[in-house]
Protein backbone atom coordinates (compact mmCIF):
# COMPACT_ATOMS: atom_id res chain seq x y z
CA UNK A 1 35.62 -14.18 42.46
CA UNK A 2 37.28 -13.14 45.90
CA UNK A 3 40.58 -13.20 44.85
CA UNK A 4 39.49 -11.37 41.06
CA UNK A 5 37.80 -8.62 44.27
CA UNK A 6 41.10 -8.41 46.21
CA UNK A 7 43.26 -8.14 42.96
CA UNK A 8 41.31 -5.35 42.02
CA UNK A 9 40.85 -3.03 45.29
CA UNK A 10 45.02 -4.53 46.08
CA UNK A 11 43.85 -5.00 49.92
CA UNK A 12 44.84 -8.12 51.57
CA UNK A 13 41.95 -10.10 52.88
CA UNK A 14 41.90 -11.01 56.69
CA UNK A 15 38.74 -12.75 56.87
CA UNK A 16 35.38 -13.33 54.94
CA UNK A 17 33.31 -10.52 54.15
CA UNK A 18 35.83 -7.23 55.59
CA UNK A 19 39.47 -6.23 54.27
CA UNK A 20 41.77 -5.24 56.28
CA UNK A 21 41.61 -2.07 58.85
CA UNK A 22 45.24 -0.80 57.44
CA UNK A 23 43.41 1.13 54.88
CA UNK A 24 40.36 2.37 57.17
CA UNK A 25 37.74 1.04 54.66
CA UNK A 26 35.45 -1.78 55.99
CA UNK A 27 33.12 -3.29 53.04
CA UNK A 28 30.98 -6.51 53.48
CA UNK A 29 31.17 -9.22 50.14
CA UNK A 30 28.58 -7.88 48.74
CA UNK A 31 29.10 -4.54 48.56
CA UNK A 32 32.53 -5.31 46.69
CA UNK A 33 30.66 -7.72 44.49
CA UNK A 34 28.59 -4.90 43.14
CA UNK A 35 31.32 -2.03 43.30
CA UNK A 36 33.23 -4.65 40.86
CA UNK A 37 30.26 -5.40 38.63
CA UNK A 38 29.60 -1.47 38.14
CA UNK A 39 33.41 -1.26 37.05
CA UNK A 40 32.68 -4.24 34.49
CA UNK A 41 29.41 -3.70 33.19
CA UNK A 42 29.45 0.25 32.57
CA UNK A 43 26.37 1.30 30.92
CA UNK A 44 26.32 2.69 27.20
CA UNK A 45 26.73 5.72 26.91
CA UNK A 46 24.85 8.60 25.01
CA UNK A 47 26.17 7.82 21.49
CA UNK A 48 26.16 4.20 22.17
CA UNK A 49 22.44 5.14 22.99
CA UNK A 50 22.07 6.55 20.16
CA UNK A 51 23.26 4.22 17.75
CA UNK A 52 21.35 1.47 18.94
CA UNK A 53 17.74 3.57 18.62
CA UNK A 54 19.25 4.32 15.15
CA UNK A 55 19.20 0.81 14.66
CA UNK A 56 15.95 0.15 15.67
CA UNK A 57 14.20 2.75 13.56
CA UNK A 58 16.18 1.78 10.38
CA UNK A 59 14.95 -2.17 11.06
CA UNK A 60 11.11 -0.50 11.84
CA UNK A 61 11.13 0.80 8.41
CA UNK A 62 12.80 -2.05 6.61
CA UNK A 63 9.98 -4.49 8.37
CA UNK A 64 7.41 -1.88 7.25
CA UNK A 65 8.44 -1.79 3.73
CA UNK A 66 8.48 -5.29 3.34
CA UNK A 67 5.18 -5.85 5.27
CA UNK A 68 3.87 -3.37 2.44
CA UNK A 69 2.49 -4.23 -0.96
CA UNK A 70 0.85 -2.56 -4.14
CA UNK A 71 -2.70 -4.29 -2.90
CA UNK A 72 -2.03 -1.85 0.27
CA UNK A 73 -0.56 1.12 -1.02
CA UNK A 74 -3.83 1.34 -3.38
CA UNK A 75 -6.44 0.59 -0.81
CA UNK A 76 -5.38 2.87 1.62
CA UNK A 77 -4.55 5.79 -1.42
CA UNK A 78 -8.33 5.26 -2.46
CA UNK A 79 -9.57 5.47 1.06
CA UNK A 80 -7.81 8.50 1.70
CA UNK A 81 -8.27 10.19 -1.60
CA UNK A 82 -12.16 9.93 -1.28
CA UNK A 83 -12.08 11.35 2.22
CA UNK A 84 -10.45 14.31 0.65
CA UNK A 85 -12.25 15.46 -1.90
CA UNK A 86 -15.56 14.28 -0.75
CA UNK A 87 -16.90 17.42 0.52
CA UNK A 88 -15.46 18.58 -2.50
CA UNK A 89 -17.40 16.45 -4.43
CA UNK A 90 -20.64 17.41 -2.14
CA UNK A 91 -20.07 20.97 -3.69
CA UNK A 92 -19.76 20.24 -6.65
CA UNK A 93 -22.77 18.25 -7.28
CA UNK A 94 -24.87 21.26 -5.38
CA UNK A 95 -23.44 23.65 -7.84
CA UNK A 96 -23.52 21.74 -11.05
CA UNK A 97 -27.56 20.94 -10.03
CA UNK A 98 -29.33 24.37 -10.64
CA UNK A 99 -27.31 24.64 -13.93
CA UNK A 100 -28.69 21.26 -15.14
CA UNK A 101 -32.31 22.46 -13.96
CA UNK A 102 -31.87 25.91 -16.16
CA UNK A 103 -30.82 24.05 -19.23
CA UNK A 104 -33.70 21.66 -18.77
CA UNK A 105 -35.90 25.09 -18.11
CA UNK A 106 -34.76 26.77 -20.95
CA UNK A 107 -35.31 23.81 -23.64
CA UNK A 108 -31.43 22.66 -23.84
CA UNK A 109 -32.24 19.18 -23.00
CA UNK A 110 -28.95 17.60 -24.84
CA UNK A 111 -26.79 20.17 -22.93
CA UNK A 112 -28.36 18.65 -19.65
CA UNK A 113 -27.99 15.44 -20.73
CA UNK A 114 -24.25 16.22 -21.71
CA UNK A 115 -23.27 18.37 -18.29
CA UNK A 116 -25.49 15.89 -16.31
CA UNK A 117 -22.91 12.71 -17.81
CA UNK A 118 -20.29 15.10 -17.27
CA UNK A 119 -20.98 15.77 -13.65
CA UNK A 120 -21.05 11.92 -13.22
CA UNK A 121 -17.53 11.64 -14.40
CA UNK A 122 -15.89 14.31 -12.47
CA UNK A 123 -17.19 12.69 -9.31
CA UNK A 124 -15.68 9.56 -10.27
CA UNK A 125 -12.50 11.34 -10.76
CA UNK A 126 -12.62 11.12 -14.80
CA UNK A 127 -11.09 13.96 -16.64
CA UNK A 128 -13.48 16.22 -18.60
CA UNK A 129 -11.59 17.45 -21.85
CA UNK A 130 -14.72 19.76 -23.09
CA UNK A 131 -16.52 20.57 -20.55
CA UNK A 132 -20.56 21.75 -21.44
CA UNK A 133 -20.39 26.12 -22.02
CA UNK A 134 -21.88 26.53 -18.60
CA UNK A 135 -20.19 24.49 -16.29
CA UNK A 136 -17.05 25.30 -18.03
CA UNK A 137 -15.70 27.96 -15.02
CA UNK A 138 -17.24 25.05 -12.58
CA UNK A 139 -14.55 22.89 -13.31
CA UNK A 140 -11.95 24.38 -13.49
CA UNK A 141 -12.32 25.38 -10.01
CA UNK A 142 -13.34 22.20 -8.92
CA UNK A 143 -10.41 20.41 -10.55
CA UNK A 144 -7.74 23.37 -9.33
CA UNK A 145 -8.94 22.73 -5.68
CA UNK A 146 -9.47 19.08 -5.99
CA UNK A 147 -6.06 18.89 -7.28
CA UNK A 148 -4.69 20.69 -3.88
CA UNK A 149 -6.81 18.39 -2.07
CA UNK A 150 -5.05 15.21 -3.44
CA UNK A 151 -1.67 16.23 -3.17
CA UNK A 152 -0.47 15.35 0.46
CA UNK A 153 -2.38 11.96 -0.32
CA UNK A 154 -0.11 11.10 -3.70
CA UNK A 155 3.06 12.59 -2.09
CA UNK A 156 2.75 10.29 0.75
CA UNK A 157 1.30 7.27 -1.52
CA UNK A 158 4.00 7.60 -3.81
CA UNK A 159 6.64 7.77 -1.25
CA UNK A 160 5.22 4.15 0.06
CA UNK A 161 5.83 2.81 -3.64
CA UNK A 162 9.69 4.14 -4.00
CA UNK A 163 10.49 2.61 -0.52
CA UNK A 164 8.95 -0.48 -2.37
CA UNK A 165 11.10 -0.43 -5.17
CA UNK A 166 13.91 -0.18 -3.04
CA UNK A 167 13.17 -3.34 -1.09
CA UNK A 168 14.23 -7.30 -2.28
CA UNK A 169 10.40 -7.60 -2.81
CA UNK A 170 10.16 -4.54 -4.77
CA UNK A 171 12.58 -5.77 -7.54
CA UNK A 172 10.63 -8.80 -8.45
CA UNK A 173 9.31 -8.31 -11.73
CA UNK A 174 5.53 -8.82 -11.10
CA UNK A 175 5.42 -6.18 -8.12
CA UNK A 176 7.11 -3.65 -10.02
CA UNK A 177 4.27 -4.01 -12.48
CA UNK A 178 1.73 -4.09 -10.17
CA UNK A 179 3.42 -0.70 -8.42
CA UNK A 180 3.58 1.01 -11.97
CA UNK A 181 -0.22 0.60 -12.41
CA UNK A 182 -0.51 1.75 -9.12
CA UNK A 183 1.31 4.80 -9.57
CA UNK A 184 -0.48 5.59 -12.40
CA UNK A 185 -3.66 5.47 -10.86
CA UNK A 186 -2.19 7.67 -7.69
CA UNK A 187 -0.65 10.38 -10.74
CA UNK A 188 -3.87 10.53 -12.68
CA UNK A 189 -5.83 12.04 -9.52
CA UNK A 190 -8.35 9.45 -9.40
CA UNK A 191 -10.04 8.50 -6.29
CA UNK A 192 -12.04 5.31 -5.51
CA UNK A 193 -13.87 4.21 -8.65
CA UNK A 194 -18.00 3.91 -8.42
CA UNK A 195 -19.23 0.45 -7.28
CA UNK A 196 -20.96 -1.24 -10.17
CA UNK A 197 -24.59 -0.01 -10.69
CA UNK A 198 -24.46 1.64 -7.23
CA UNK A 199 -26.17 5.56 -7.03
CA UNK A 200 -26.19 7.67 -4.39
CA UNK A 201 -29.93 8.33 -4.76
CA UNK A 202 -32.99 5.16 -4.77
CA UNK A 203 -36.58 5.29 -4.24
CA UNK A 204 -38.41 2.88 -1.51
CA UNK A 205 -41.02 0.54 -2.19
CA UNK A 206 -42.85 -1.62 0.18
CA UNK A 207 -43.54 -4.44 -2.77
CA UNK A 208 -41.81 -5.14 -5.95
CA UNK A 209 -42.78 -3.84 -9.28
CA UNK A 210 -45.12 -1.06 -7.59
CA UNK A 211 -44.88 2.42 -9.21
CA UNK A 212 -45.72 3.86 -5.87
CA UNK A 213 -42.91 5.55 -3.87
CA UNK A 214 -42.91 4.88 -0.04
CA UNK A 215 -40.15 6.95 1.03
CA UNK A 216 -36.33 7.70 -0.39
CA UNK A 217 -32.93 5.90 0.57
CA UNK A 218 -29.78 8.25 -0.02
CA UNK A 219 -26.30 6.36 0.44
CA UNK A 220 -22.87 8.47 1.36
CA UNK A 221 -19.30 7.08 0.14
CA UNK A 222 -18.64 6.90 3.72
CA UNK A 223 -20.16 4.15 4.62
CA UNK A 224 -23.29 5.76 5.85
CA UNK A 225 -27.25 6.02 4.37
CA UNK A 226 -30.32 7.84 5.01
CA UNK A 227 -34.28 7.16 5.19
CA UNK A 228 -36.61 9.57 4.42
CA UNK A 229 -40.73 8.49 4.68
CA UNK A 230 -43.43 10.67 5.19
CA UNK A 231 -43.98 10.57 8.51
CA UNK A 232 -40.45 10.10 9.93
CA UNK A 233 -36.60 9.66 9.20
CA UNK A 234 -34.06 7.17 9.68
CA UNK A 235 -30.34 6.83 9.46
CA UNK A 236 -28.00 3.68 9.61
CA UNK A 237 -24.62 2.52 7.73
CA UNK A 238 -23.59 0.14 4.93
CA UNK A 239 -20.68 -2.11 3.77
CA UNK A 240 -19.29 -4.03 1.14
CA UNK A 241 -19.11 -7.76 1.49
CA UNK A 242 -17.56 -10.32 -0.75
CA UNK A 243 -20.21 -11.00 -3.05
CA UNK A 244 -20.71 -9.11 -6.08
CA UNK A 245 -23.15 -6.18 -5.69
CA UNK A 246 -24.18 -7.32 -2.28
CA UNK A 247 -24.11 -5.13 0.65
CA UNK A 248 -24.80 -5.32 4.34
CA UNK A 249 -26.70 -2.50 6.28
CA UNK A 250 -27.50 -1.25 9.67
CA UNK A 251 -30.65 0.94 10.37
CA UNK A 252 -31.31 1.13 14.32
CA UNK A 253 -29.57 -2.47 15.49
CA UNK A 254 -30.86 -4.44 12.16
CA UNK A 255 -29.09 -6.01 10.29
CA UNK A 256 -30.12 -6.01 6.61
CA UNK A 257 -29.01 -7.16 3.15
CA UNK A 258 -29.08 -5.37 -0.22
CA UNK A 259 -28.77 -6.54 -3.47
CA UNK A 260 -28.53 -4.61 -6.53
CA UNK A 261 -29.42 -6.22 -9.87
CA UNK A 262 -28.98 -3.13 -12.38
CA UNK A 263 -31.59 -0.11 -11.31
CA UNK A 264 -33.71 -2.19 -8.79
CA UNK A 265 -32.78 -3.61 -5.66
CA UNK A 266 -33.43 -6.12 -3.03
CA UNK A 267 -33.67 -4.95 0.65
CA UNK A 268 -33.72 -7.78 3.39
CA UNK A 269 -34.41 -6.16 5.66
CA UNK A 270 -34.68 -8.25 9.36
CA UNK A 271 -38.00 -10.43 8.50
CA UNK A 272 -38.89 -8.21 5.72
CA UNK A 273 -37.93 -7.52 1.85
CA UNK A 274 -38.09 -4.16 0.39
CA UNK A 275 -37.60 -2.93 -3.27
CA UNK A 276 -35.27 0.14 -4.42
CA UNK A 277 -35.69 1.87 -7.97
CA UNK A 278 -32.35 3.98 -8.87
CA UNK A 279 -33.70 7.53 -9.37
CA UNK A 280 -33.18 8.82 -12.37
CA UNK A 281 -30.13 10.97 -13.03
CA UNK A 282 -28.35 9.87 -10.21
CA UNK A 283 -24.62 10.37 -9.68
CA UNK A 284 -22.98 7.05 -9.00
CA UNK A 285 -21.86 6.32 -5.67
């Protein structure tokens, strides 16, 4: 290395450590060690810099796209696309009631019956091809504004299923299928589908097959559910869990258990069970 240092800086060296005092310039080892280095090792410079984040990003995405699958793309599209148009849906319902309760008013008991089905189906993001006479201006704004709702949701879902098809994984011919029916789904507008005998509205009851109506139990899409009793009011959340039509709550630190069998339902509920009735003419969940 000392000879590589005085090659470099062409000084005779006299003795360890200095050069000589003919050129007026007295440097320790060291200090030429790491003026030599600097010349050697230059750091990259701004479009070296730049290629090399470049890099990066383009092998971020190409780890992304292949940690991604159809299973994905559709849970998190149906997550999304009920968070947008659930207020949507909120309004919908609150407009679409009083026209049900005038056709039941005024005698028309099939044409609440029909817009009451109807009303059912457009919250589970079914098209309507002829609507009932008086909800017909309803939905068409509903479905013009839900359709504006649902558009940043699809663009970016769909975007997720071309970089997909561009990947090794996405060419295999059982994801591709799986990706069509995906993108299908995403097209047709539709958001999460209802959960299997699951309404948004139930009535409490303290024992089974009693006629007499404790309180009511009103469950949100998002994961959240109210109490309503006489004499006071309760709120708490709810979840999925693997088994079929069984769901796990949370009302003030308790854990309970609910299990739907058709309209009725079993509520563990800590060290006590409690009975739901569907109420009639609810709108699925």
């Amino acid at each position: 290395m000392a000879d590589q240092l005085h090659a470099m800086v062409k000084i005779p060296c006299i003795r360890a450590g200095f050069f000589s005092s003919e050129q007026g310039i007295i440097l320790n080892f060291n200090s030429a060690c790491r003026l030599a280095l600097k010349g050697i090792f230059r750091p990259p410079n701004h479009v070296l810099m730049k290629q090399l984040l470049l890099a990066l990003l383009l092998v971020s995405l190409a780890s992304s796209a292949l940690a991604d699958s159809p299973e994905a793309i559709l849970k998190d599209y149906r997550k999304a696309a009920t968070q947008a148009v659930e207020r949507l849906n909120q309004s919908l319902e609150k407009a679409a009631t009083p026209i049900i309760t005038k056709l039941v008013k005024d005698g028309d008991t099939d044409g609440a019956e029909e817009l009451t089905g109807q009303l059912k189906a457009k919250l589970a993001g079914e098209a309507v091809s002829a609507p009932q006479a008086s909800a017909v201006q309803l939905f068409s704004l509903y479905d013009e504004a839900r359709a504006k709702a649902l558009a940043p949701v699809q663009k970016s879902s769909i975007a997720r299923i071309d970089s997909q098809l561009k990947t090794a994984g996405g060419a295999k011919l059982e994801t591709v299928t799986e990706l069509g029916k995906v993108r299908e789904e995403i097209e047709t507008g539709k958001a999460a589908p209802p959960l299997a005998g699951f309404v948004k509205e139930w009535t409490y009851h303290l024992t089974a097959g009693t006629d007499h109506v404790s309180g009511t139990v009103t469950f949100a899409r998002n994961g959240t559910l109210k109490l309503d009793f006489p004499n006071n009011k309760d709120e708490g959340t709810w979840k999925k869990t693997k088994e079929s039509n069984t769901y796990e709550t949370h009302v003030n630190g308790e854990k309970g258990l609910l299990i739907i069998t058709g309209q009725v339902a079993e509520w563990k509920r800590g060290a006590v069970v409690r009975y739901l009735k569907a109420k009639a003419g609810s709108p699925p969940l």
